[in-house]
Protein backbone atom coordinates (compact mmCIF):
# COMPACT_ATOMS: atom_id res chain seq x y z
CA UNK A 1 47.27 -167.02 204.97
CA UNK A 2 45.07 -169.87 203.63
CA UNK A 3 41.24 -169.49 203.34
CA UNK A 4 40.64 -171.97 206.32
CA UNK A 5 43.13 -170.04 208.57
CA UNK A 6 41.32 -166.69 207.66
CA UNK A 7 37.85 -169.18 208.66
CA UNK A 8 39.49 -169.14 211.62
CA UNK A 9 40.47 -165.92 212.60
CA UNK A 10 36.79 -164.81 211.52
CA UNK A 11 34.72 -167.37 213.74
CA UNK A 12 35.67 -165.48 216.79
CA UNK A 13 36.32 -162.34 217.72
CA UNK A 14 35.27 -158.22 216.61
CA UNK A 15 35.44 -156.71 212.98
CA UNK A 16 35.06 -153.52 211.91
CA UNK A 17 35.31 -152.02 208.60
CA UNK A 18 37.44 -148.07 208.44
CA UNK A 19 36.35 -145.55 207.22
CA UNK A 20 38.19 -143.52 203.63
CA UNK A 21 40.01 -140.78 204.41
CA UNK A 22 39.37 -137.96 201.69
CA UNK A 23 41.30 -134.61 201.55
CA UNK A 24 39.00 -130.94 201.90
CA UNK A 25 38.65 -131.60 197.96
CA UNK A 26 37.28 -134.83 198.16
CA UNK A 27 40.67 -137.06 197.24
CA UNK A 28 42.11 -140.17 198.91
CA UNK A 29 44.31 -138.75 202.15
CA UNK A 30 46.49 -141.31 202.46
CA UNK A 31 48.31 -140.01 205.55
CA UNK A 32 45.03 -139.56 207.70
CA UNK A 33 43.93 -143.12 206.72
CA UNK A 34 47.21 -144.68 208.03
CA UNK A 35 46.63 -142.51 211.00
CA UNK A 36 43.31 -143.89 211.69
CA UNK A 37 44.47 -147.81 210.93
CA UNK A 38 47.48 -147.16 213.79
CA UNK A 39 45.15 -145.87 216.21
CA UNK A 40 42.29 -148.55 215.19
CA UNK A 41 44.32 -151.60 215.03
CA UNK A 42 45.56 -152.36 218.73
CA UNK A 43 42.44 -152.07 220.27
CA UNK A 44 41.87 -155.80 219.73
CA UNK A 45 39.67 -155.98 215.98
CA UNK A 46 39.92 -159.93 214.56
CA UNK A 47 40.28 -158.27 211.01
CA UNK A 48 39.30 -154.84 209.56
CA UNK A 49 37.69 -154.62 205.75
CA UNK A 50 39.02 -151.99 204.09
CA UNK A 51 37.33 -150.73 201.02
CA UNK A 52 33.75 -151.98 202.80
CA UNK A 53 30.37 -150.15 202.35
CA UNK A 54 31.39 -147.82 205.07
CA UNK A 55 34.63 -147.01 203.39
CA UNK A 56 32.69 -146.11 200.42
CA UNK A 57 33.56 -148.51 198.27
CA UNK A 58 31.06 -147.21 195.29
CA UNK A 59 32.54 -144.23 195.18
CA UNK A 60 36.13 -144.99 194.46
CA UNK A 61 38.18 -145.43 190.90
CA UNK A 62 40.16 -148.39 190.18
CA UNK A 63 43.27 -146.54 191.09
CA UNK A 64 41.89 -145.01 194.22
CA UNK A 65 40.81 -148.73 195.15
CA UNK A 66 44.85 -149.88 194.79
CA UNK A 67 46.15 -147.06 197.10
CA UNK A 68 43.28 -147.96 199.82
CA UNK A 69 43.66 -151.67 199.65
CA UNK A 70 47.98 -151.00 199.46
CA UNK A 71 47.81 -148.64 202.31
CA UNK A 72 46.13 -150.54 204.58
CA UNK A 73 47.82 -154.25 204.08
CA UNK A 74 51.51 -152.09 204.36
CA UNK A 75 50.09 -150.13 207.36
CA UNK A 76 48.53 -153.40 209.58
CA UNK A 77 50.97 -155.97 207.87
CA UNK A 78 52.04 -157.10 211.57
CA UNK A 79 49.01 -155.88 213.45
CA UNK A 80 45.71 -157.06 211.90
CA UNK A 81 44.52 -158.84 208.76
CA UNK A 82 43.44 -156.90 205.96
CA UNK A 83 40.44 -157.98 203.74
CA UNK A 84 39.16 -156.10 201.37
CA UNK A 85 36.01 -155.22 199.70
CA UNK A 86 34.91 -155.94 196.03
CA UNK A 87 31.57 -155.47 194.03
CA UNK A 88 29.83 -154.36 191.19
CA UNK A 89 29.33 -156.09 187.96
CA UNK A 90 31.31 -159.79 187.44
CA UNK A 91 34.03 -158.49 185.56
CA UNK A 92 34.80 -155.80 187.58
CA UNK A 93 34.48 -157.33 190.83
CA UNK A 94 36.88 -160.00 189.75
CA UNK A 95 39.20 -157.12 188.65
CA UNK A 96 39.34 -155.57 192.51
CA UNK A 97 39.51 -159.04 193.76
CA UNK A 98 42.89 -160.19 191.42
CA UNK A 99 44.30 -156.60 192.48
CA UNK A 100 43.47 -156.96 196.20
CA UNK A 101 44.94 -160.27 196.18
CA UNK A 102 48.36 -159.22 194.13
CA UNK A 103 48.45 -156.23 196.97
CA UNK A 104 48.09 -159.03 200.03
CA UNK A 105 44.80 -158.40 200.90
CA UNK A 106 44.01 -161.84 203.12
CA UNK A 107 40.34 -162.08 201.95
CA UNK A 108 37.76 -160.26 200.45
CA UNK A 109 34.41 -159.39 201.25
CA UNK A 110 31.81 -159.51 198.37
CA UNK A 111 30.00 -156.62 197.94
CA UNK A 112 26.45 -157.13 196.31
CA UNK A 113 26.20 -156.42 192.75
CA UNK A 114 25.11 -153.18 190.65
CA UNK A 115 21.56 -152.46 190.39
CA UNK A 116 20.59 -155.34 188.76
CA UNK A 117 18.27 -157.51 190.21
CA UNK A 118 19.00 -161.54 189.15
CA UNK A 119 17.71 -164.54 189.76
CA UNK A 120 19.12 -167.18 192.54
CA UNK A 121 21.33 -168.67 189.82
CA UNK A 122 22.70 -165.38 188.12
CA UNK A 123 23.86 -164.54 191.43
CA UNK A 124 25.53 -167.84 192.38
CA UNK A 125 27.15 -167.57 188.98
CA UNK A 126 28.55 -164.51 189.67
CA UNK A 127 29.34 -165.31 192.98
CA UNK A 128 31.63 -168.27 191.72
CA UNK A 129 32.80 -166.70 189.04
CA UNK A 130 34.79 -164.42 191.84
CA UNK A 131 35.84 -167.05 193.78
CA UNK A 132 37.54 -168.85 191.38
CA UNK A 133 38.82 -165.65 190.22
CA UNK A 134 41.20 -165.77 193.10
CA UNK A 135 43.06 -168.27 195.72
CA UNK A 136 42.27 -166.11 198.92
CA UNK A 137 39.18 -166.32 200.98
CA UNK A 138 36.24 -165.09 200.19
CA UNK A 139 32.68 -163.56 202.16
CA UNK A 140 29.61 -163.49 200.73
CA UNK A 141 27.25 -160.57 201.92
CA UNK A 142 23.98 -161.36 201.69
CA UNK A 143 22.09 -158.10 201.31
CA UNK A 144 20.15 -156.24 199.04
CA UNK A 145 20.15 -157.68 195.64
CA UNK A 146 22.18 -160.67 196.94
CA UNK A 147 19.70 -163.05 198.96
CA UNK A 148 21.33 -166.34 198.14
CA UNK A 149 19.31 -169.48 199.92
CA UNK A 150 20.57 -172.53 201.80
CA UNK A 151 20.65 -174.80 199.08
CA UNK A 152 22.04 -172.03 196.68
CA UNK A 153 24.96 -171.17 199.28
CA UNK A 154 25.54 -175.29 199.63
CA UNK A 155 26.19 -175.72 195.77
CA UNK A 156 28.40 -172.85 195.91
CA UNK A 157 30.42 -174.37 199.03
CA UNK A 158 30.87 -177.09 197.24
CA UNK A 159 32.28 -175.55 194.03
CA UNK A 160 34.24 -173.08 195.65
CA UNK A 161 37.05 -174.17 198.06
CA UNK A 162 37.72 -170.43 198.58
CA UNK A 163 34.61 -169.21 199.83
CA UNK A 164 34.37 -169.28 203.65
CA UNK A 165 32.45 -166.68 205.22
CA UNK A 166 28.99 -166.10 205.00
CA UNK A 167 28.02 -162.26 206.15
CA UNK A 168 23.96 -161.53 206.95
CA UNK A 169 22.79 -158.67 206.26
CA UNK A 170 19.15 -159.14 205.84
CA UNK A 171 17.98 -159.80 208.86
CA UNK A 172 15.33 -162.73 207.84
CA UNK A 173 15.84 -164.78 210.64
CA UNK A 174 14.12 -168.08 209.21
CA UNK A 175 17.16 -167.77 205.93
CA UNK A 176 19.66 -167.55 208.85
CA UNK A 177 18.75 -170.16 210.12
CA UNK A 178 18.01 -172.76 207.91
CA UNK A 179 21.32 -171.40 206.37
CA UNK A 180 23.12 -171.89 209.51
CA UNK A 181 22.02 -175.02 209.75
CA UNK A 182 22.10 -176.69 206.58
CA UNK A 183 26.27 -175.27 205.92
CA UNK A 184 26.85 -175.99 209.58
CA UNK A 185 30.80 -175.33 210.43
CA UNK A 186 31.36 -174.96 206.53
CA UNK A 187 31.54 -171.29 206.90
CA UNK A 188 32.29 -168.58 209.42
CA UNK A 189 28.85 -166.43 209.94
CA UNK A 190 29.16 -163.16 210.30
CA UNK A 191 26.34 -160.73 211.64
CA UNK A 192 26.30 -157.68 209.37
CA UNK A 193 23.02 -155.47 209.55
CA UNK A 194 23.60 -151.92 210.12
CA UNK A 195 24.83 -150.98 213.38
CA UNK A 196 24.92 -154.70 214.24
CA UNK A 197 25.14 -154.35 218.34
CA UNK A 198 21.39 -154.06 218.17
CA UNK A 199 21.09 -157.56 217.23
CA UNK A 200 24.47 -158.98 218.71
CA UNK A 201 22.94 -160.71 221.29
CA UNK A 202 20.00 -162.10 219.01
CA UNK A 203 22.07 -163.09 216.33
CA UNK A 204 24.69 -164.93 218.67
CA UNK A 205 21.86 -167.05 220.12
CA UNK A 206 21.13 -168.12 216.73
CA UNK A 207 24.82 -169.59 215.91
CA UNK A 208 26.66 -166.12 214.86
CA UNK A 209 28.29 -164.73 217.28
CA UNK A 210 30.52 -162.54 215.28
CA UNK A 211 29.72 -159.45 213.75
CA UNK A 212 30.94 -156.17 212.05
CA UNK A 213 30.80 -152.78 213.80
CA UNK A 214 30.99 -149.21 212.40
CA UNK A 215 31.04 -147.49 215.58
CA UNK A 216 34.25 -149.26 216.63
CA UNK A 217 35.40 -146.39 213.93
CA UNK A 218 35.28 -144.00 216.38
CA UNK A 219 34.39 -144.99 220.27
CA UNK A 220 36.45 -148.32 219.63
CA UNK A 221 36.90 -148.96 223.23
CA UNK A 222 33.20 -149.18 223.76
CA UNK A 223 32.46 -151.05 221.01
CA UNK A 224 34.97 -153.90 222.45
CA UNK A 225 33.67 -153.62 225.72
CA UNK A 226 30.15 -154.17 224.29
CA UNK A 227 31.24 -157.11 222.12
CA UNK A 228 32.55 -158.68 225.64
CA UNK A 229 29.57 -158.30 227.29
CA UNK A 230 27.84 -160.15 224.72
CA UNK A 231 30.11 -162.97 224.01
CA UNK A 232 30.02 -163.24 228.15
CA UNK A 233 26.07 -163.49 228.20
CA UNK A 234 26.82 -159.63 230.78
CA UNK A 235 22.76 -158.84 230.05
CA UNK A 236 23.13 -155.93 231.95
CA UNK A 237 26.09 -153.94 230.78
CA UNK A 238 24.61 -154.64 226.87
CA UNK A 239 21.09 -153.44 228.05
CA UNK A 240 22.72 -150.45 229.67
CA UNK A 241 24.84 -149.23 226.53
CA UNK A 242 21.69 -150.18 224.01
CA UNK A 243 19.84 -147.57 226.00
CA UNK A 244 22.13 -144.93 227.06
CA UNK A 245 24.08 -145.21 223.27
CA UNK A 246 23.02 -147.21 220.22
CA UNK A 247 19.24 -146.20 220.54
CA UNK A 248 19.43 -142.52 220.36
CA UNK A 249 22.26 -142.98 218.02
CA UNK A 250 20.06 -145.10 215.93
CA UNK A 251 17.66 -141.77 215.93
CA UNK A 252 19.94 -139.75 214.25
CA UNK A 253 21.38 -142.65 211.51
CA UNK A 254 17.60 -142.91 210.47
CA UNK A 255 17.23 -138.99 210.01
CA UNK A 256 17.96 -139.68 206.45
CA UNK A 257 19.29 -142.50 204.00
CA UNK A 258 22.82 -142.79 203.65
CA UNK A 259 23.61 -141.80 207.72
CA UNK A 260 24.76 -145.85 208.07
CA UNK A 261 27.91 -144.21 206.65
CA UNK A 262 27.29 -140.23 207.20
CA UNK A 263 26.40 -141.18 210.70
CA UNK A 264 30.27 -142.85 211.56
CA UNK A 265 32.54 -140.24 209.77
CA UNK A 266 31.31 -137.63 211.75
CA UNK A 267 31.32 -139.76 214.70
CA UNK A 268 35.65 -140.42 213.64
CA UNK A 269 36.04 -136.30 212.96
CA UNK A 270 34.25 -136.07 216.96
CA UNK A 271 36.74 -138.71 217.66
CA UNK A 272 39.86 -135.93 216.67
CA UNK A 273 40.15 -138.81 213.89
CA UNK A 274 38.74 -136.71 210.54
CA UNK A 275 38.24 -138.89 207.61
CA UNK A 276 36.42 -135.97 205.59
CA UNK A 277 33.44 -135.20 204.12
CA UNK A 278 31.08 -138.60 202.55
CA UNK A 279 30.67 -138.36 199.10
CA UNK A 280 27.61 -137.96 196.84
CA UNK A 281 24.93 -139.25 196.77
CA UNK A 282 25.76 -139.10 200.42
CA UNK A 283 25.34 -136.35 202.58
CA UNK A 284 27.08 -134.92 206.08
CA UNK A 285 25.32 -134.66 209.17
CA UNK A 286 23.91 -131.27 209.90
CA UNK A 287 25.77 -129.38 212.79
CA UNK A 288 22.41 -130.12 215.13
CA UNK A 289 23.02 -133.86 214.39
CA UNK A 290 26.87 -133.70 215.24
CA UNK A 291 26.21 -132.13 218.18
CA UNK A 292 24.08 -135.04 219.15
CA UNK A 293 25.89 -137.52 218.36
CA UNK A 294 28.66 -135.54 220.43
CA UNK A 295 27.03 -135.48 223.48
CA UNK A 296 26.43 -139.27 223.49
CA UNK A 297 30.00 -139.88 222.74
CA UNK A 298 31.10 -137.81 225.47
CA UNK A 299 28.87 -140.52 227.75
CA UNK A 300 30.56 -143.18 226.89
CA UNK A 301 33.76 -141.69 228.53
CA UNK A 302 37.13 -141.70 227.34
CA UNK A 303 38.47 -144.48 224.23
């Protein structure tokens, strides 16, 4: 697959991002994690990340990373593209990048880097120096420590054939847009704030109608419909599930830091889909909280 042809498969359509399946004892299960990519992948997902910030990607070795990133291009290699996540400092980002592209990983999402903050030009250094690390596609995220700027992201276009996704995660409406409309149809914008239904239907009116979804991890069914209703302008139908789900589950993901991901795998282990406990620094829901989050997913009827 060619970087425009991946472009293309991202401007439209649902992603989601699986969650790691780890054993009792905290290792990579790779059985339950093809489990959960069969059950995932028919229900209609553009392209799932594997490896992403939800499937704890800063907690994983190097060798963990090659049985993830492995497992899941063997496991979809006729449903679903695989792209995979890589961060952390320049070297070792371009490390997981070369390796995700020798296992046939069709893209790769970039991950902001350690720590460190950096100026606009570090950044767009190191952001080049992974693209031209590799021949696949490649996605910027622009969160956290990464808050590349219009004319930073143009430069980059430019140098980097490769690079051809641009994924928000900031929410600062006035960068979207002037980065929307300074790259134009250069990249494929993706919408990728935490639980990003809230702002589906603000973000799409802005030029970015795609976006990620963690809870497609485990009421996937719902998650589609909801993408539907706002790629079909169904105001109604995305009011309705805003209320009855994603704002009281947005009351338990802000209980503490770290739920963004806590918040999902005990949503998939509700699901009969267990991925196992997060690991630290992050913690599991409390039993109160799963029961919550339980009785909302039982609402949304069967996936």
């Amino acid at each position: 697959m060619t970087p425009q042809e991946l472009k293309s498969i991202l401007s439209a359509g649902l992603l989601s991002f699986p969650v790691t399946d780890f054993d009792a004892q905290g290792e990579f299960d790779p059985k339950g994690y093809i489990k959960r990519l069969e059950w995932l992948a028919p229900y209609g997902a553009s392209a799932l990340f594997a490896a992403g910030g939800t499937g704890e990607f800063f907690s994983l070795a190097a060798d963990e990373y090659s049985a993830i990133i492995k497992t899941a291009v063997d496991t979809c290699a006729t449903s679903v593209p695989i792209l995979a996540g890589v961060g952390g400092s320049t070297r070792q980002a371009i490390a997981y990048a070369q390796e995700a592209e020798r296992l046939g990983a069709k893209g790769l999402l970039l991950l902001p880097h350690y720590l460190t903050e950096a100026s606009q030009d570090g950044v767009a250094a190191h952001v080049e120096a992974v693209c031209k690390s590799v021949n696949i596609g490649v996605i910027v995220y622009n969160r956290n420590v990464c808050r590349l700027n219009a004319p930073l992201l143009e430069q980059l276009a430019e140098r980097c054939p490769n690079l051809i996704g641009y994924k928000d995660g900031l929410g600062d409406i006035e960068t979207m847009v002037s980065i929307r409309r300074r790259l134009g149809d250069r990249f494929s914008y993706l919408g990728g704030l935490p639980t990003a239904e809230v702002y589906a239907a603000a973000y799409k009116a802005l030029g970015v109608p795609v976006y990620s979804s963690a809870v497609f991890n485990f009421i996937p069914k719902t998650a589609m419909d909801f993408y539907h209703a706002v790629a079909k302008d169904d105001h109604a139908t995305v009011g309705k599930l805003i209320d009855d789900f994603f704002l009281p589950y947005l009351d338990i993901r802000n209980r503490k830091p770290g739920y963004a991901v806590s918040i999902v795998k005990a949503g998939a282990k509700i699901a009969g889909y267990d991925a196992g406990p997060v690991r630290t620094p992050l913690t599991d829901l409390t039993g109160e909280e799963i029961e919550m989050l339980a009785a909302l997913m039982h609402k949304m009827g069967p996936q």
